[in-house]
C-alpha atoms as a PDB file:
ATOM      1  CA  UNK A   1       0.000   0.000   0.000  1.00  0.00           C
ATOM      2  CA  UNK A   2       1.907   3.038  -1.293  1.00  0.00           C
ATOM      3  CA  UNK A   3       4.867   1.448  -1.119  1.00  0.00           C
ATOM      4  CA  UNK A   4       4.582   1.807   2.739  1.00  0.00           C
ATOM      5  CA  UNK A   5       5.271  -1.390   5.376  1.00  0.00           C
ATOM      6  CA  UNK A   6       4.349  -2.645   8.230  1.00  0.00           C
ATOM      7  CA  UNK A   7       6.452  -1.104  10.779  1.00  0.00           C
ATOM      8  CA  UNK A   8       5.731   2.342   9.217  1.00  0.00           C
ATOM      9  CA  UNK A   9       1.909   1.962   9.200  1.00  0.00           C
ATOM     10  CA  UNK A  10       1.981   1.220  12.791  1.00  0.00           C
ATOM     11  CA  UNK A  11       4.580   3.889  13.396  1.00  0.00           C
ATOM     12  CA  UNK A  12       2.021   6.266  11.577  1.00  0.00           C
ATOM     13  CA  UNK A  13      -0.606   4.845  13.523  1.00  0.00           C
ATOM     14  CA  UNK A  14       0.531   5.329  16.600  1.00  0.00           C
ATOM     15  CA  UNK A  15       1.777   9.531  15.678  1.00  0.00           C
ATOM     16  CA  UNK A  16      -2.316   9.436  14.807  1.00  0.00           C
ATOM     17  CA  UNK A  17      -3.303   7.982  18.059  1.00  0.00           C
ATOM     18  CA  UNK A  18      -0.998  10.601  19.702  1.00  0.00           C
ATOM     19  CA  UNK A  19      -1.584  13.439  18.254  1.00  0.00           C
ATOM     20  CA  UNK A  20      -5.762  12.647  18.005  1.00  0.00           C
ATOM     21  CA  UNK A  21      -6.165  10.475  21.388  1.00  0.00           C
ATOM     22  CA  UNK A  22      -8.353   7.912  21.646  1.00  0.00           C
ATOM     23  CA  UNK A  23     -11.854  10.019  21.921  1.00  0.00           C
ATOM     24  CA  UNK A  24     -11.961  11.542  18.326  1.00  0.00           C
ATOM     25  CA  UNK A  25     -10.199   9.020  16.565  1.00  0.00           C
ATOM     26  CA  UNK A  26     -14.297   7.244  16.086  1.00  0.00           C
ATOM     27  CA  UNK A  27     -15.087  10.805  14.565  1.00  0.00           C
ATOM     28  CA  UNK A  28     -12.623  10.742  12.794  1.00  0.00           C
ATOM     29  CA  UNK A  29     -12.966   7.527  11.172  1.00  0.00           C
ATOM     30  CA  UNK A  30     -16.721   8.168  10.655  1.00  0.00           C
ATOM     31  CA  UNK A  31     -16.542  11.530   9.379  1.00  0.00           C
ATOM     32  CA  UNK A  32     -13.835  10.002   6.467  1.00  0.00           C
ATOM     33  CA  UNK A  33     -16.555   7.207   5.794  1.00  0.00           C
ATOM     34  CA  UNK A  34     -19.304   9.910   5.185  1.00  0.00           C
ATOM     35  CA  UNK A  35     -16.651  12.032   3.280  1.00  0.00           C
ATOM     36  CA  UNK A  36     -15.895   8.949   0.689  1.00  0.00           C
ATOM     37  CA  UNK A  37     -19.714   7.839   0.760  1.00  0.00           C
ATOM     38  CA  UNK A  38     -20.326  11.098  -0.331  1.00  0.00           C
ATOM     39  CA  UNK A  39     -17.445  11.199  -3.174  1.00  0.00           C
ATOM     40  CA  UNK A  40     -18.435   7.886  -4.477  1.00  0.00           C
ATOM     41  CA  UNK A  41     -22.312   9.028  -4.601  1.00  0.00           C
ATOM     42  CA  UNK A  42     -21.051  12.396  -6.322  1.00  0.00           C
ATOM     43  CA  UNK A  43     -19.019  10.150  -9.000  1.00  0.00           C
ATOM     44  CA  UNK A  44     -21.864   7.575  -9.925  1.00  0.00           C
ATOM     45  CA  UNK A  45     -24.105  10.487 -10.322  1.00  0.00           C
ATOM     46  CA  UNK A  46     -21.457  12.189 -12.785  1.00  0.00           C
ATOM     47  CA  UNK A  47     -21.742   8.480 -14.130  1.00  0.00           C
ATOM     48  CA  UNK A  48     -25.420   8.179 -14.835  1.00  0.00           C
ATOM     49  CA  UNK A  49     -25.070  11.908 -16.309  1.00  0.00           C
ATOM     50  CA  UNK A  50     -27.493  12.906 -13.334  1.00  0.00           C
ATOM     51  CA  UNK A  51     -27.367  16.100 -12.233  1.00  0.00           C
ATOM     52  CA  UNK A  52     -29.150  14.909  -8.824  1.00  0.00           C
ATOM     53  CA  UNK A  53     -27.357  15.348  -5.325  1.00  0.00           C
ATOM     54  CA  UNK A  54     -25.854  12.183  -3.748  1.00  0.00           C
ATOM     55  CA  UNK A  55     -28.641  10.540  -1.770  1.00  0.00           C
ATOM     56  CA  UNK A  56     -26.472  11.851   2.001  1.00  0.00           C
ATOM     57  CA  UNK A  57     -26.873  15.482   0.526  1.00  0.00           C
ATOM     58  CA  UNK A  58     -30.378  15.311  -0.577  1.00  0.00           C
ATOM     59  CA  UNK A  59     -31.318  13.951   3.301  1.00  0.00           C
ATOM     60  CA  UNK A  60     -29.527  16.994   4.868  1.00  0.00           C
ATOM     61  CA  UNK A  61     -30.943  19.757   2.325  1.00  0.00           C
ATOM     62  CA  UNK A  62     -34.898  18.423   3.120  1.00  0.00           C
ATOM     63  CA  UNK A  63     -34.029  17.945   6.698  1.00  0.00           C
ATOM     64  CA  UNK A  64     -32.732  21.495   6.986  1.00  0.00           C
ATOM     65  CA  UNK A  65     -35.018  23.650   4.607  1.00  0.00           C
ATOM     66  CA  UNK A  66     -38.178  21.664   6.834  1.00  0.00           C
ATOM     67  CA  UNK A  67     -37.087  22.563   9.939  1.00  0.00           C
ATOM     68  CA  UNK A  68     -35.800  25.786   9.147  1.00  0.00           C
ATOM     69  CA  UNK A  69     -39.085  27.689   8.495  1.00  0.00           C
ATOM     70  CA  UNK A  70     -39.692  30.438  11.335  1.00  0.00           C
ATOM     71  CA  UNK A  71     -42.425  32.488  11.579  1.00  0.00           C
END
């Protein structure tokens, strides 16, 4: 994987675990899984020649725009 080993994966693991501790490294990892859901929604909609919003960004624009409304 890139040309990179085992001993420096863990070595860059551990710098990670350091630097991020153990409480945010989970939001971490799930923000990055939303981020690459999101990029591989956006590229199969390029794909299909939609011009539609990948299904995450559709969810959040409804949820917002109906609980926005103030009177």
């Amino acid at each position: 994987m890139f040309g990179l080993g085992t001993q420096e994966l863990i070595i860059i693991l551990a710098i990670v675990f350091l630097i991020f501790g153990a409480k945010k490294l989970p939001e971490i990892g799930s923000g990055l899984g939303k981020a690459i859901k999101n990029f591989k929604g956006g590229v199969k909609s390029i794909e299909e020649g939609n011009s539609e919003k990948p299904p995450e960004e559709a969810k959040k624009e409804a949820q917002n725009s109906g609980g926005s409304k103030s009177a």
